[in-house]
N, C-alpha and C. Protein backbone atom coordinates (compact mmCIF):
# COMPACT_ATOMS: atom_id res chain seq x y z
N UNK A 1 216.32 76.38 323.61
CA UNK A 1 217.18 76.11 322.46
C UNK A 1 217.91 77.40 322.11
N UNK A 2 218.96 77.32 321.75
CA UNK A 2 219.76 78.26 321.31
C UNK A 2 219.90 78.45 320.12
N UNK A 3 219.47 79.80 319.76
CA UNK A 3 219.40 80.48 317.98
C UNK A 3 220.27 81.22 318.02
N UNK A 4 221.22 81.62 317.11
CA UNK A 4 222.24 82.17 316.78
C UNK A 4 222.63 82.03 315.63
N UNK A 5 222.94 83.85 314.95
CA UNK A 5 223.67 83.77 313.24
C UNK A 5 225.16 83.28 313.34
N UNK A 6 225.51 83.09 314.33
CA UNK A 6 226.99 82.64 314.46
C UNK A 6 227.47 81.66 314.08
N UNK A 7 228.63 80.81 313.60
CA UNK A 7 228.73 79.32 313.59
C UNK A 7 228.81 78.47 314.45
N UNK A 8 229.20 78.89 315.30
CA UNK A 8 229.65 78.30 316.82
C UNK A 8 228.95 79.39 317.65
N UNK A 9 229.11 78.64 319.08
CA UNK A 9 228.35 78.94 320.27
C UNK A 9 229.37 79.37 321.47
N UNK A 10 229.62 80.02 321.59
CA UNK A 10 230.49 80.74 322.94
C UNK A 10 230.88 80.18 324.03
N UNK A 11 231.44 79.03 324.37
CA UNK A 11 231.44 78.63 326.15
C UNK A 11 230.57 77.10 325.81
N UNK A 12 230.65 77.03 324.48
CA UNK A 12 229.28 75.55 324.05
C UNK A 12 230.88 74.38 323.03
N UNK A 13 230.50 73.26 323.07
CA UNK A 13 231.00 72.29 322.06
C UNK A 13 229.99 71.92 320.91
N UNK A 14 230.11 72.24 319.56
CA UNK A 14 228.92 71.28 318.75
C UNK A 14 229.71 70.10 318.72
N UNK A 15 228.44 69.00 319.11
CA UNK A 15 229.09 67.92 319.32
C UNK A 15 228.32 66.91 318.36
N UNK A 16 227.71 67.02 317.13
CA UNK A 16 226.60 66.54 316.38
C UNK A 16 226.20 67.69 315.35
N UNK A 17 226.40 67.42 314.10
CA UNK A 17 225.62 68.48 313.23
C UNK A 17 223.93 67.30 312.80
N UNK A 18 222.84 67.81 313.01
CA UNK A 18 221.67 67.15 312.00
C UNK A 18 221.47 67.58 310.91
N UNK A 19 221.79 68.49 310.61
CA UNK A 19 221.12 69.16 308.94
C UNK A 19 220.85 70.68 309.15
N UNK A 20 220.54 70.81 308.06
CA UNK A 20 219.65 71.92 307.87
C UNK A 20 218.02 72.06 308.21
N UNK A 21 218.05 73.26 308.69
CA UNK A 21 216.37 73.45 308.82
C UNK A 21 216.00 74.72 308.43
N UNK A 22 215.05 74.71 309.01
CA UNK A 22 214.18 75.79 307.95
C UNK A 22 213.07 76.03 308.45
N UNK A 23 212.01 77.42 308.34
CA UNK A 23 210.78 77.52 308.93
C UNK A 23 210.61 78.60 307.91
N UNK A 24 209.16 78.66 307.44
CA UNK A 24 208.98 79.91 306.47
C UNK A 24 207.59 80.62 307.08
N UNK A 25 206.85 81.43 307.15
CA UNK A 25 205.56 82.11 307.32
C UNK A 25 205.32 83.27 306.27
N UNK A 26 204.00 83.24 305.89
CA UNK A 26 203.51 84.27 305.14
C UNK A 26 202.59 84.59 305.46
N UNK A 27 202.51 86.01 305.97
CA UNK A 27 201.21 86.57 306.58
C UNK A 27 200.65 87.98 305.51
N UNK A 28 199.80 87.89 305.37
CA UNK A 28 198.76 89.15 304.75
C UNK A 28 198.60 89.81 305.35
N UNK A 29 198.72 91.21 305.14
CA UNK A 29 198.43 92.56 305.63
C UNK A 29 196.92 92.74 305.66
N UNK A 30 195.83 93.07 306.13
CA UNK A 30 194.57 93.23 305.61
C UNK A 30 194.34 94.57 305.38
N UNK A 31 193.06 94.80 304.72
CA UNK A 31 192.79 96.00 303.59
C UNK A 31 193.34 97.21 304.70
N UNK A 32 192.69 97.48 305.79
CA UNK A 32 193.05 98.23 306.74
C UNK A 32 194.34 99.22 306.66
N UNK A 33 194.80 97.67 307.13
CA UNK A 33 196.39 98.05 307.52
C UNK A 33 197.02 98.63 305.96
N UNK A 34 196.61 98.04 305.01
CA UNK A 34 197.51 98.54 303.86
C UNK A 34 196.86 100.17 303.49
N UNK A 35 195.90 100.79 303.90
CA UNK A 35 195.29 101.50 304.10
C UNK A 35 196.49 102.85 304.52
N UNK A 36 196.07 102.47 305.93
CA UNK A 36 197.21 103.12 306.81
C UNK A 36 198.41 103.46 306.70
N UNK A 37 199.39 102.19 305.81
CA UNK A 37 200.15 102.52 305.75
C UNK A 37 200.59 102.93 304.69
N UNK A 38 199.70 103.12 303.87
CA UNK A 38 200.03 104.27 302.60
C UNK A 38 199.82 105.30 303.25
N UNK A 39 198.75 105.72 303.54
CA UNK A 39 198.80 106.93 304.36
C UNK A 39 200.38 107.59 305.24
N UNK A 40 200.41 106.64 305.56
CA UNK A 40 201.79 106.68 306.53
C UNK A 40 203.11 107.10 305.32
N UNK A 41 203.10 106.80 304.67
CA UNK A 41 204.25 106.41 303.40
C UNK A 41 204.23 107.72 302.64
N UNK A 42 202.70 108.52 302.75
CA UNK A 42 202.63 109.96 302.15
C UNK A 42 203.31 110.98 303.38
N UNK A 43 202.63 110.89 304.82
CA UNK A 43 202.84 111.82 305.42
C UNK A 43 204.76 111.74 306.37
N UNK A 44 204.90 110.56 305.99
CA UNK A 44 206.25 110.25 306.50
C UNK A 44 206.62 109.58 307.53
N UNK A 45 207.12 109.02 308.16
CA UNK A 45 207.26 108.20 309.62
C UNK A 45 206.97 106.48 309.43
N UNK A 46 207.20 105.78 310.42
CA UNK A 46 206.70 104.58 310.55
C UNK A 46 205.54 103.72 310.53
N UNK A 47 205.64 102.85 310.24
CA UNK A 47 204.25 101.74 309.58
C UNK A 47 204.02 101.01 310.47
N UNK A 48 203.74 101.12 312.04
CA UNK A 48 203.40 100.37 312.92
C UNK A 48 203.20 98.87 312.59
N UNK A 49 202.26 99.10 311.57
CA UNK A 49 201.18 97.94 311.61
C UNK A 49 202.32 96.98 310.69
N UNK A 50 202.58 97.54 310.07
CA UNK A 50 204.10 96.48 309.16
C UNK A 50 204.91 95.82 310.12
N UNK A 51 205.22 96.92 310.84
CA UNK A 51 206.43 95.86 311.86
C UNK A 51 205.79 95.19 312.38
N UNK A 52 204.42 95.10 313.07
CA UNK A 52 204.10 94.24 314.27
C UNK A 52 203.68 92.70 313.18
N UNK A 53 203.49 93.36 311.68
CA UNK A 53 203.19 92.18 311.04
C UNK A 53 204.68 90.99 310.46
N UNK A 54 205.84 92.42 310.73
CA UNK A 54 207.12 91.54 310.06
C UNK A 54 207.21 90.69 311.69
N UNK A 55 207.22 91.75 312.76
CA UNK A 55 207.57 90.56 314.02
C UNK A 55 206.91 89.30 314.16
N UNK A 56 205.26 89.20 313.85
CA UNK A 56 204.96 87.81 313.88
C UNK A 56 205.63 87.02 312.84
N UNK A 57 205.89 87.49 311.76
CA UNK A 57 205.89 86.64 310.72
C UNK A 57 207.43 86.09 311.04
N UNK A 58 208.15 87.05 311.43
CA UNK A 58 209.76 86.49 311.64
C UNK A 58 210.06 85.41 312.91
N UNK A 59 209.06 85.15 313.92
CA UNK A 59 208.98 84.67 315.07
C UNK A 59 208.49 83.69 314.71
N UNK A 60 207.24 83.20 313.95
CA UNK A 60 206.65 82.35 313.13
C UNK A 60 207.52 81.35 312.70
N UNK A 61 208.45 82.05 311.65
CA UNK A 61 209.11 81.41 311.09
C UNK A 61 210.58 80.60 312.43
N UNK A 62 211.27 81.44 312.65
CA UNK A 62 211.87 81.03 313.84
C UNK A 62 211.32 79.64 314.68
N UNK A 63 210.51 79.68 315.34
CA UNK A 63 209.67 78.94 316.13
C UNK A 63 209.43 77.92 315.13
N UNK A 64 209.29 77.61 314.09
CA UNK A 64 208.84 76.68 312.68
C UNK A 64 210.32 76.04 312.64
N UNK A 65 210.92 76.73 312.39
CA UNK A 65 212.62 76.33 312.22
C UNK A 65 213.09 75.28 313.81
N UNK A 66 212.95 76.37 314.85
CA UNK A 66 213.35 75.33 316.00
C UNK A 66 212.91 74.26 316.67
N UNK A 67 211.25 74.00 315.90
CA UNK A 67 210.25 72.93 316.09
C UNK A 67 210.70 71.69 315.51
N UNK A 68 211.55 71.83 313.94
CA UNK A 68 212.30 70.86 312.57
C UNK A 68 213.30 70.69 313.71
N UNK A 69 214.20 71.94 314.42
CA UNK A 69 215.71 71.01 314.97
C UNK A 69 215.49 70.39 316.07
N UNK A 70 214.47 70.44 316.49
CA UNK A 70 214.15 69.38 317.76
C UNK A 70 213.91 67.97 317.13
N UNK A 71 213.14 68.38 316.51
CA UNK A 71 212.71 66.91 316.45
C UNK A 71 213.29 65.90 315.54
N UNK A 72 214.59 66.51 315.00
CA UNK A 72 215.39 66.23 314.63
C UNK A 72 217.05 65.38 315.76
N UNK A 73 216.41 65.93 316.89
CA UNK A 73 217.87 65.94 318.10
C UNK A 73 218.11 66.84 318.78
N UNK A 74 218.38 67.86 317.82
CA UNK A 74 219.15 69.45 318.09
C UNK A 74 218.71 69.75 319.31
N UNK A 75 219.48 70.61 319.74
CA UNK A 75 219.42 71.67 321.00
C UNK A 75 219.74 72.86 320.55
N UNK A 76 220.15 73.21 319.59
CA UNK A 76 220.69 74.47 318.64
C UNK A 76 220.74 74.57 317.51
N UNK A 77 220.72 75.95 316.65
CA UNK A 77 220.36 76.40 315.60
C UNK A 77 221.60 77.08 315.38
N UNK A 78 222.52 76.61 314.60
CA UNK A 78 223.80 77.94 313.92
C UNK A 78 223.82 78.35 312.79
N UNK A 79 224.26 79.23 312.65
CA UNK A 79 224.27 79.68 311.07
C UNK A 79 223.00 80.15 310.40
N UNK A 80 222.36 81.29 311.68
CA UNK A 80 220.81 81.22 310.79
C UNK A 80 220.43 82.43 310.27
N UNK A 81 220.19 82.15 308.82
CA UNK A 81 219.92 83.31 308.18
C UNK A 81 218.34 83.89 307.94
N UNK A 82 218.14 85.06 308.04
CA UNK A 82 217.02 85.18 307.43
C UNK A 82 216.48 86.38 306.31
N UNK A 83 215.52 85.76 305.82
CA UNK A 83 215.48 86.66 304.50
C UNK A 83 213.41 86.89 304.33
N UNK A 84 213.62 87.94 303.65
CA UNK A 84 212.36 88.64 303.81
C UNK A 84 211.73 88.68 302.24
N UNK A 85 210.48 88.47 301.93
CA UNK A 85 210.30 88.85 300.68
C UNK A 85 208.98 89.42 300.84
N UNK A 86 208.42 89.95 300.02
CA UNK A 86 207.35 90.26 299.58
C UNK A 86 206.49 89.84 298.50
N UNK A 87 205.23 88.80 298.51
CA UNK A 87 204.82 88.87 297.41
C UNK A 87 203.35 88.65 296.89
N UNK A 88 202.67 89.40 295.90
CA UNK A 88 201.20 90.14 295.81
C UNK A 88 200.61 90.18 297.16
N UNK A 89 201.77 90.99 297.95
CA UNK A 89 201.23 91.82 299.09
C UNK A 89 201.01 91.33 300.33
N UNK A 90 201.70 89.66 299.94
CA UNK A 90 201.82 89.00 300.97
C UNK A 90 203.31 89.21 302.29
N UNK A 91 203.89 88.79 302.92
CA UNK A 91 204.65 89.04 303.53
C UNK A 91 205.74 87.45 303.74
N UNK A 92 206.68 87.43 302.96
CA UNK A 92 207.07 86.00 303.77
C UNK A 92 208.50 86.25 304.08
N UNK A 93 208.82 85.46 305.60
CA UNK A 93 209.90 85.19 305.92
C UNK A 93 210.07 83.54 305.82
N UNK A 94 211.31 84.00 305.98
CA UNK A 94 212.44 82.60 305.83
C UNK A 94 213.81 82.56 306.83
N UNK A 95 213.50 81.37 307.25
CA UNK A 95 214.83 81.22 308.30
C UNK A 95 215.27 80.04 308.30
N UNK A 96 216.85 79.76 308.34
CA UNK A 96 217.49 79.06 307.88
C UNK A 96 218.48 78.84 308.41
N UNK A 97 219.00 77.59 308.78
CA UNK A 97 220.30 77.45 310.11
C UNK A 97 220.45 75.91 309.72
N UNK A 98 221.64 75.62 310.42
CA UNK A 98 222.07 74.08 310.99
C UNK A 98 221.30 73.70 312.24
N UNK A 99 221.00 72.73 312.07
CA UNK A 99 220.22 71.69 313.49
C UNK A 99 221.97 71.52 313.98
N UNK A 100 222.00 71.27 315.51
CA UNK A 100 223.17 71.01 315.97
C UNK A 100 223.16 70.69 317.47
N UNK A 101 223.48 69.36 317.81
CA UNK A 101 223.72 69.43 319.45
C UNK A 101 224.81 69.65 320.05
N UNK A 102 225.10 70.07 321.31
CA UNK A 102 226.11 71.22 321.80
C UNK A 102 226.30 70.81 323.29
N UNK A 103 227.14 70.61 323.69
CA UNK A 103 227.66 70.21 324.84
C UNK A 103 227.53 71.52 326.01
């Protein structure tokens, strides 16, 4: 399936819009990691353990999103945004696109 922030698809026809979709994940840091990366946050540099926790969580969500445009029809995802929050230390993403089939 094809994901893309774009509206359209390059060398593709949308030939069908289904809707909107959507996939969200919220993952917890554990004591550890939040540990560390204060530590990290005093001495300066990167939070390993954050990113590898934003990459699942953003892939999560993704994969959640293109699971709704299937089974919806779709073969593609346009217009997909995503947005990040934080909250009591949780981690959530959000992703957000058109379901769309494409010639």
């Amino acid at each position: 399936m094809i994901v893309t922030t774009t509206p359209s698809i390059e060398g593709h026809s949308i030939t069908g819009y289904k809707g909107l979709v959507t996939g969200e994940a919220i993952l917890g840091a554990n004591l550890f990691k939040d540990l560390f990366a204060g530590i990290r946050d005093i001495v300066g540099g990167r939070s390993k353990a954050y990113e590898e926790e934003l990459g699942k969580a953003r892939e999560t969500a993704i994969a959640e999103m293109q699971e709704r445009a299937a089974a919806m029809g779709a073969n593609a995802v346009v217009g997909v945004d995503l947005d990040y929050e934080v909250i009591n230390n949780m981690l959530m993403v959000s992703a957000s696109g058109t379901a769309v089939t494409i010639s």
